[in-house]
N, C-alpha and C. Protein backbone atom coordinates (compact mmCIF):
# COMPACT_ATOMS: atom_id res chain seq x y z
N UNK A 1 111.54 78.73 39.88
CA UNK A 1 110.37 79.58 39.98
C UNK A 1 110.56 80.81 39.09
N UNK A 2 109.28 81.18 38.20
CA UNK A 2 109.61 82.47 37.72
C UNK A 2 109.45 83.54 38.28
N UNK A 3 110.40 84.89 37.96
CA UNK A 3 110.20 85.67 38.34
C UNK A 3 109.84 86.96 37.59
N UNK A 4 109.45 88.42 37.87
CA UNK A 4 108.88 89.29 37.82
C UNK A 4 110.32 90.39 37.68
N UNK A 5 110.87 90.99 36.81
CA UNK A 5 111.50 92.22 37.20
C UNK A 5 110.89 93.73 37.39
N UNK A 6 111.36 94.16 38.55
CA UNK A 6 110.00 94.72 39.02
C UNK A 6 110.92 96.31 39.18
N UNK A 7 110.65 97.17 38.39
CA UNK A 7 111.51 98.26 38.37
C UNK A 7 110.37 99.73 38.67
N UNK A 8 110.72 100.73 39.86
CA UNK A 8 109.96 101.55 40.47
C UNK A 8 110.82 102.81 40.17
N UNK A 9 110.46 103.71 38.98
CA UNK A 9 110.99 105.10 38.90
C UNK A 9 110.25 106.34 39.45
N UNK A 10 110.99 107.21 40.10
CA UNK A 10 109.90 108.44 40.74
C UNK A 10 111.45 109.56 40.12
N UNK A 11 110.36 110.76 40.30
CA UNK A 11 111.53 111.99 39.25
C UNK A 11 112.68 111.95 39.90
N UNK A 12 112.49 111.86 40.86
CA UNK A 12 114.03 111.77 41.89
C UNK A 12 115.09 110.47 41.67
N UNK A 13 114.19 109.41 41.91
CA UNK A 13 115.57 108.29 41.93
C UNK A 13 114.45 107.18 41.14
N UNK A 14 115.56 106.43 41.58
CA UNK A 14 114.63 103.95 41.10
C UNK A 14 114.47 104.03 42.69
N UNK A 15 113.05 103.97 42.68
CA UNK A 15 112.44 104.17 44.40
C UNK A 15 112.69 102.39 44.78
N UNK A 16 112.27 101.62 43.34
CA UNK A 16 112.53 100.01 43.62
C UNK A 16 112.96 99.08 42.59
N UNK A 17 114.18 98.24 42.72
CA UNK A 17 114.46 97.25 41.49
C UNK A 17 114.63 95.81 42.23
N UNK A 18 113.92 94.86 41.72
CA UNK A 18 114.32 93.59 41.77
C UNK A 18 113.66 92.50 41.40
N UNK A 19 113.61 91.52 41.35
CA UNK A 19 113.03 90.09 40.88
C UNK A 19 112.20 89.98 41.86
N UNK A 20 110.97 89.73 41.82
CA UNK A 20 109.84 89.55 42.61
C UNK A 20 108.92 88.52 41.81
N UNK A 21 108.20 87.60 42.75
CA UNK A 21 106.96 87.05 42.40
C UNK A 21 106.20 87.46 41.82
N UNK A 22 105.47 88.30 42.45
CA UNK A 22 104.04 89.02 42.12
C UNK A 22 104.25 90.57 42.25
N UNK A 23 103.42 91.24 41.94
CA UNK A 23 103.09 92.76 42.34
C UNK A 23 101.65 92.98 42.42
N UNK A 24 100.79 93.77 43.53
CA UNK A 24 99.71 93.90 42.99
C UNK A 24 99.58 95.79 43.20
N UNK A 25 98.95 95.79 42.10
CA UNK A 25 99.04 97.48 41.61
C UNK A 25 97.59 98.00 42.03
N UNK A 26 97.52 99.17 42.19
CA UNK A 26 96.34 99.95 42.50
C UNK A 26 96.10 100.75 41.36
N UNK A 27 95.78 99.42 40.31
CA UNK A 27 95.63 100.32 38.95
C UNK A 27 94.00 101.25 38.38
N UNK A 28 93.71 101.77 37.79
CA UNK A 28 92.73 102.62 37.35
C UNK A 28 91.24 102.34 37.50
N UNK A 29 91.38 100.71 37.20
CA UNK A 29 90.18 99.94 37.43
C UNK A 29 89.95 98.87 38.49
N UNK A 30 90.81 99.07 39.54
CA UNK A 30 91.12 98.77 40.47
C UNK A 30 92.45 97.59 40.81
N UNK A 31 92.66 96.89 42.30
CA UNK A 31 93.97 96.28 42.52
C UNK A 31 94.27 95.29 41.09
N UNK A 32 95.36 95.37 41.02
CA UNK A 32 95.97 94.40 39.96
C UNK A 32 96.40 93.72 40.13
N UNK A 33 96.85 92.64 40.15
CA UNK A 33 97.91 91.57 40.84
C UNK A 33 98.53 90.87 38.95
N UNK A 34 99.88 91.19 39.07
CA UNK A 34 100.61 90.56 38.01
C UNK A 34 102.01 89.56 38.85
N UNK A 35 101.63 88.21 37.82
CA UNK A 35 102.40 87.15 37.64
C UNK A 35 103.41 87.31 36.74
N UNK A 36 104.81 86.75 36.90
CA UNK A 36 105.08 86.22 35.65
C UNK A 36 104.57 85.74 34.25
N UNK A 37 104.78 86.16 33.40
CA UNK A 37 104.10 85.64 32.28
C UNK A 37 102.93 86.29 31.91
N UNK A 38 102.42 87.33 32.17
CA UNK A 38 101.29 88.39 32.29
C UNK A 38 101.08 88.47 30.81
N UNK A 39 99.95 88.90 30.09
CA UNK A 39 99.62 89.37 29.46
C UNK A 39 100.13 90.84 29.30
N UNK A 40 100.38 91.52 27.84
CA UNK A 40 101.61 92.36 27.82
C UNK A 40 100.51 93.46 27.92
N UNK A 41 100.63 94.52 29.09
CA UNK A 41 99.82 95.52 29.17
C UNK A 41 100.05 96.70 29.83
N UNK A 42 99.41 98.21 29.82
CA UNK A 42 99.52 99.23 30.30
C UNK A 42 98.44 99.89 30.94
N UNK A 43 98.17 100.42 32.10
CA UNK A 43 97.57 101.12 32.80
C UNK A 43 98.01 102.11 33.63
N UNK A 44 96.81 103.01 33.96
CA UNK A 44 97.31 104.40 35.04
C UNK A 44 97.30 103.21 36.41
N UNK A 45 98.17 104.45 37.00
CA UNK A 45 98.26 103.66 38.50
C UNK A 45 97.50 105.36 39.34
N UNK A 46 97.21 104.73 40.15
CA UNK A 46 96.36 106.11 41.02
C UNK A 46 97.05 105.23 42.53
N UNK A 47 97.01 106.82 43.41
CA UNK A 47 97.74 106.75 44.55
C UNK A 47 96.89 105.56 45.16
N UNK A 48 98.06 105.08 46.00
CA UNK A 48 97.55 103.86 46.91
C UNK A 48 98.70 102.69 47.36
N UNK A 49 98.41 101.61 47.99
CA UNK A 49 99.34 100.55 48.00
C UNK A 49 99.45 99.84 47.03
N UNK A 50 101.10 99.54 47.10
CA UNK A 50 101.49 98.22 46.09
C UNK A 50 102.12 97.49 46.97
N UNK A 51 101.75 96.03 46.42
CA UNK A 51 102.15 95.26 47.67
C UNK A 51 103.27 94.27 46.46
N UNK A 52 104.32 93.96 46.93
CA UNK A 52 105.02 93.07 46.65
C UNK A 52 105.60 91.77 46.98
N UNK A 53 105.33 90.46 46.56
CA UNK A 53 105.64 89.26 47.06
C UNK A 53 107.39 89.11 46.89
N UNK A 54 108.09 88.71 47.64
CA UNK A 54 109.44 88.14 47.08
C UNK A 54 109.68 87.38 48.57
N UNK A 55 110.06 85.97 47.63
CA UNK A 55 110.50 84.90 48.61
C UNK A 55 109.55 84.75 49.41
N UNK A 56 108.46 84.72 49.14
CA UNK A 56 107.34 84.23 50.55
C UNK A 56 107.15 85.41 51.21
N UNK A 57 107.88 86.70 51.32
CA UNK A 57 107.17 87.82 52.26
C UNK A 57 106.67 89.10 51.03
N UNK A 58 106.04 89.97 51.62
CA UNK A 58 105.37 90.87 51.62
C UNK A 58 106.26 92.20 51.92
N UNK A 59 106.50 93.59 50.96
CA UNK A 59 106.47 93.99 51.12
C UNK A 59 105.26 95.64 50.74
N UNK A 60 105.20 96.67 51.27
CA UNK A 60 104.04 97.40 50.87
C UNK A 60 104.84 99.04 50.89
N UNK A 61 104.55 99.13 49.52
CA UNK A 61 104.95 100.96 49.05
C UNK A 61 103.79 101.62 49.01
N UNK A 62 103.81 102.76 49.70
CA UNK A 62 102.78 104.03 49.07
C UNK A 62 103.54 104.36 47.76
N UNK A 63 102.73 104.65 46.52
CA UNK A 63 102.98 104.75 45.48
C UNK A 63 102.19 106.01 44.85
N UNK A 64 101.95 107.05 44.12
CA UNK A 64 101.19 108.68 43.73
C UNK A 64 100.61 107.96 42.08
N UNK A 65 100.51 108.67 41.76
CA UNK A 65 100.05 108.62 40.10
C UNK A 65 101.33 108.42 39.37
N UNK A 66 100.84 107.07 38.46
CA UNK A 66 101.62 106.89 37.34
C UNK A 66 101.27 106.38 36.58
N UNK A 67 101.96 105.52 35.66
CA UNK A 67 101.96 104.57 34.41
C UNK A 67 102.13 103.32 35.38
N UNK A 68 102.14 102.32 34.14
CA UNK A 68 102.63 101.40 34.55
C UNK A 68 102.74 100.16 33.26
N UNK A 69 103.74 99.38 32.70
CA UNK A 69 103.95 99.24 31.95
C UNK A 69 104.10 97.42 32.19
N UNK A 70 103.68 96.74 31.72
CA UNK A 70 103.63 95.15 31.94
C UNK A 70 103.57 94.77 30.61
N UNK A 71 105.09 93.31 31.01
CA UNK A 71 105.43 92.35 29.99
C UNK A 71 105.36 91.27 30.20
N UNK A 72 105.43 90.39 29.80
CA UNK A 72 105.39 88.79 30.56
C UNK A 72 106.77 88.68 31.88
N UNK A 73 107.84 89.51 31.43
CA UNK A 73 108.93 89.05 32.53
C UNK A 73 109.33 90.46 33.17
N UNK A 74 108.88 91.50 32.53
CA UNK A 74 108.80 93.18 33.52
C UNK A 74 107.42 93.83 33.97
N UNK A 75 108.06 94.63 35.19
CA UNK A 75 106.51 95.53 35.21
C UNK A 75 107.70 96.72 35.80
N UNK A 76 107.38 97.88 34.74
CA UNK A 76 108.02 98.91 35.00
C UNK A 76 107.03 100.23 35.80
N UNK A 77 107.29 101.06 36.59
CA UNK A 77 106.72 101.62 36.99
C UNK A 77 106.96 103.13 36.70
N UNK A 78 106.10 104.07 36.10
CA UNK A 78 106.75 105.42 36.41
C UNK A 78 105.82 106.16 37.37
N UNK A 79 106.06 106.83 38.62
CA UNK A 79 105.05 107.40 39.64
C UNK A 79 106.02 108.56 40.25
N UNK A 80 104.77 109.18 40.68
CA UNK A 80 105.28 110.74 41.00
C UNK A 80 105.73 110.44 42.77
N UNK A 81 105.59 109.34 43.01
CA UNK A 81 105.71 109.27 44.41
C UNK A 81 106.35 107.39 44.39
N UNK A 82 107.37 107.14 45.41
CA UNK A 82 107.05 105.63 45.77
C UNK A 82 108.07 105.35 47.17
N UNK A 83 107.29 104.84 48.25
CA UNK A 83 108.09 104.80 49.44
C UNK A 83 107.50 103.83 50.01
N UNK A 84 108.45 103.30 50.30
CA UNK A 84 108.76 102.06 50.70
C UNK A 84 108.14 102.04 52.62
N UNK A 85 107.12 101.21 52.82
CA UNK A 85 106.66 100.87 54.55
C UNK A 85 107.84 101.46 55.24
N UNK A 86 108.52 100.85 55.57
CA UNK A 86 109.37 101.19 56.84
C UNK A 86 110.05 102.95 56.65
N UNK A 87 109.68 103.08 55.56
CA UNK A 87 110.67 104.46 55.36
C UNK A 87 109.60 105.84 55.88
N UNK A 88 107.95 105.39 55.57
CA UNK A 88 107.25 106.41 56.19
C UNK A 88 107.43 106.82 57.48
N UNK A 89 107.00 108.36 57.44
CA UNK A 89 106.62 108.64 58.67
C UNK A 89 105.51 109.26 59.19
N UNK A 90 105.28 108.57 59.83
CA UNK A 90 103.49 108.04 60.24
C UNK A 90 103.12 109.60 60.72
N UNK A 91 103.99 110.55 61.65
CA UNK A 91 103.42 111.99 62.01
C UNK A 91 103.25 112.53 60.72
N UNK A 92 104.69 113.21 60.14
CA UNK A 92 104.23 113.36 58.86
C UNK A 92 103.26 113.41 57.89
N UNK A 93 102.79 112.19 57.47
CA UNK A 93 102.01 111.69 56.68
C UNK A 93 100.28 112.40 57.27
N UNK A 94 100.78 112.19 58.87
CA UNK A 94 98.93 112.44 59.50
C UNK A 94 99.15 113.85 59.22
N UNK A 95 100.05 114.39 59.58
CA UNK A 95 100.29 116.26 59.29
C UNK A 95 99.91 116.72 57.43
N UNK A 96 100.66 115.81 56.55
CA UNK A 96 99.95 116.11 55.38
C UNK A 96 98.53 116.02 54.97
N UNK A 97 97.89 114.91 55.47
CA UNK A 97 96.60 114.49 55.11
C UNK A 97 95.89 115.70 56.34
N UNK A 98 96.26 115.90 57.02
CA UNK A 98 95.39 117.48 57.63
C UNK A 98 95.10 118.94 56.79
N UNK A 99 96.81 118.39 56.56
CA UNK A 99 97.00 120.04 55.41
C UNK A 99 96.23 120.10 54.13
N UNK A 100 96.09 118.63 53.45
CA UNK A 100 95.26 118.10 52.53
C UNK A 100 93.78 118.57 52.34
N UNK A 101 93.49 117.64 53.61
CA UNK A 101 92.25 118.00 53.96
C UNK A 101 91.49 119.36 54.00
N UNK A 102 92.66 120.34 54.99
CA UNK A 102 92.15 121.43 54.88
C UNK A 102 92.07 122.39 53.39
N UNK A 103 92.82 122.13 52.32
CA UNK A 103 92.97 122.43 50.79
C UNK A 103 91.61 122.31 50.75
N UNK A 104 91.32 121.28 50.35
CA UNK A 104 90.50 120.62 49.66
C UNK A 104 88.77 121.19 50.01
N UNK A 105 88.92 121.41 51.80
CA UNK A 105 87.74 122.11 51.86
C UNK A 105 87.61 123.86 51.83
N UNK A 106 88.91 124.59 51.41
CA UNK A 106 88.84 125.33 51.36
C UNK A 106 88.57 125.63 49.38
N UNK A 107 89.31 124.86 48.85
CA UNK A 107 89.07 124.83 47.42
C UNK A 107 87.41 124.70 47.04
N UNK A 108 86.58 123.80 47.99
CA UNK A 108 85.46 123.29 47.68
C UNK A 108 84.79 124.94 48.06
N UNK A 109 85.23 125.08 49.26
CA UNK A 109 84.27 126.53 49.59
C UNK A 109 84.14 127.67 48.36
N UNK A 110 86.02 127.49 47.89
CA UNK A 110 86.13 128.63 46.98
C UNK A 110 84.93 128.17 46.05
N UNK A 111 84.84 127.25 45.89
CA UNK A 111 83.79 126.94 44.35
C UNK A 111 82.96 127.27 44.12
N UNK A 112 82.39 126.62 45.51
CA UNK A 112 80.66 127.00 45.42
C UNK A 112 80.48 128.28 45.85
N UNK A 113 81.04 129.25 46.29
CA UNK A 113 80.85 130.83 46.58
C UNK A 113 81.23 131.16 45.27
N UNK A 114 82.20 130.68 44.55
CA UNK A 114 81.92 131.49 43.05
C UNK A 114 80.85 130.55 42.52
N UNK A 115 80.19 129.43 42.16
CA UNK A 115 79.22 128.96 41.61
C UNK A 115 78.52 129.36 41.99
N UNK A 116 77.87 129.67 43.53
CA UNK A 116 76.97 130.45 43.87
C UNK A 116 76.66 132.15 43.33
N UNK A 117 77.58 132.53 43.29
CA UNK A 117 78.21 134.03 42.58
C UNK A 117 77.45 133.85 41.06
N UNK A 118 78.03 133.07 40.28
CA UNK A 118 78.00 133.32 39.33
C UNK A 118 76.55 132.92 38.28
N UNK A 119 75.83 131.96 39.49
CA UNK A 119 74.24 131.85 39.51
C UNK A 119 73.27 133.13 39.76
N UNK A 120 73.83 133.73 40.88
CA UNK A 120 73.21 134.50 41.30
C UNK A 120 73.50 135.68 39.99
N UNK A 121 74.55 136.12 39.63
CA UNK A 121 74.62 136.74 38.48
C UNK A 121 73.98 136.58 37.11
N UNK A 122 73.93 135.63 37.12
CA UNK A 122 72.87 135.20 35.91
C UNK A 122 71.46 135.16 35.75
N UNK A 123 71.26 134.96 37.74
CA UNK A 123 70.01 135.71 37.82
C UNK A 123 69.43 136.97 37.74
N UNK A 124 70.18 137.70 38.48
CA UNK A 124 69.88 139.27 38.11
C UNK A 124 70.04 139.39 36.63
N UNK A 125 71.21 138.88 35.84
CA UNK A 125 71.20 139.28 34.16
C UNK A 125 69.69 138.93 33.70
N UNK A 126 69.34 138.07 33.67
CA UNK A 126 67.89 137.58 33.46
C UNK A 126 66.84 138.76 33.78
N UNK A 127 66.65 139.07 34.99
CA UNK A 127 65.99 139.75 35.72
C UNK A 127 65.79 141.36 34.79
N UNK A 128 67.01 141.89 34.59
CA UNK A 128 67.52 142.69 34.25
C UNK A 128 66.96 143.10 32.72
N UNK A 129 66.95 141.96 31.86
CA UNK A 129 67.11 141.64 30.06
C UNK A 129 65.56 141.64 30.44
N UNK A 130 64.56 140.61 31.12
CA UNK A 130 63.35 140.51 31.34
C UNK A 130 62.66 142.59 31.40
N UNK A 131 63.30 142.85 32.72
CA UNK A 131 62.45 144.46 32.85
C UNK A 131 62.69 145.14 32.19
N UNK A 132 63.89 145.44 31.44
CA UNK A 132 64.13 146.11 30.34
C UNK A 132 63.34 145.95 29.49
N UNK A 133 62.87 144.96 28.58
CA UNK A 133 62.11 144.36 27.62
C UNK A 133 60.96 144.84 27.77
N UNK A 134 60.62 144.62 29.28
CA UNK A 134 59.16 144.80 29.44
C UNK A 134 58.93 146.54 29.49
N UNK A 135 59.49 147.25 29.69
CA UNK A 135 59.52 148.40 30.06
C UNK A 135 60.22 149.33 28.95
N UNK A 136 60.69 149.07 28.17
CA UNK A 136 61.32 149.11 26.95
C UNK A 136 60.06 150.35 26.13
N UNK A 137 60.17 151.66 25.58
CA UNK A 137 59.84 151.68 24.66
C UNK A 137 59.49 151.67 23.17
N UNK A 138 58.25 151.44 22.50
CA UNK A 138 58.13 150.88 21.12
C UNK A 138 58.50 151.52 20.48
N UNK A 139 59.34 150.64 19.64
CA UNK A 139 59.83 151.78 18.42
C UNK A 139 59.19 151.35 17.15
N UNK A 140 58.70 152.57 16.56
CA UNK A 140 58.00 152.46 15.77
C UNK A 140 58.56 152.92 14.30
């Protein structure tokens, strides 16, 4: 049977190395699934699962943003993140995606109070350039 060398780098360590069946990637344009013998190719990887076949089972990494690099007999990985199922921890993880969450709607608030800000400023500038003009005297 052929196999897949299937190599997982994150800045820290090789999160994964070995001969595998398949991989399927959570690549840019969505899941990927590479065989042996693949067509030789490159794509972003965006956070999500990768699931890996070897020997008939399944295993599944959370994986962050990366590359990802495919040959007919490699698929190399570079990602800012890659951890392996059993190694998560499930509190953790719910504690980040809170802290996340809360970012994200505080970033959104920041926005639109300055987009709002900076509308409203452009309105009065308007306002402003308009009565002037109008009120303006002629110079002759």
């Amino acid at each position: 049977m052929l196999t897949l060398k299937l190599e997982i780098f994150t800045p820290e360590a090789v999160a994964y190395r070995d001969d595998v069946e398949m991989v399927l990637i959570p690549a840019e344009l969505g899941d990927m699934g590479v065989y042996p013998m693949h067509v030789p190719f490159m794509t972003r990887i965006l956070p999500g699962e990768l699931i890996v076949t070897k020997g008939g089972e399944t295993i599944s990494l959370a994986v962050g943003e990366g590359l990802a690099e495919i040959t007919q007999s490699n698929v190399r990985l570079l990602v800012d993140m890659a951890i392996e199922e059993r190694f998560i921890d499930e509190k953790a993880a719910e504690e980040a995606v809170a802290r996340a969450q809360q970012e994200v709607r505080e970033a959104l608030m920041g926005s639109q109070v300055e987009a709002a800000a900076q509308i409203a400023l452009l309105k009065s500038l308007a306002q402003l350039k308009v009565r002037r003009r109008q009120y303006s005297p002629a110079v002759k």
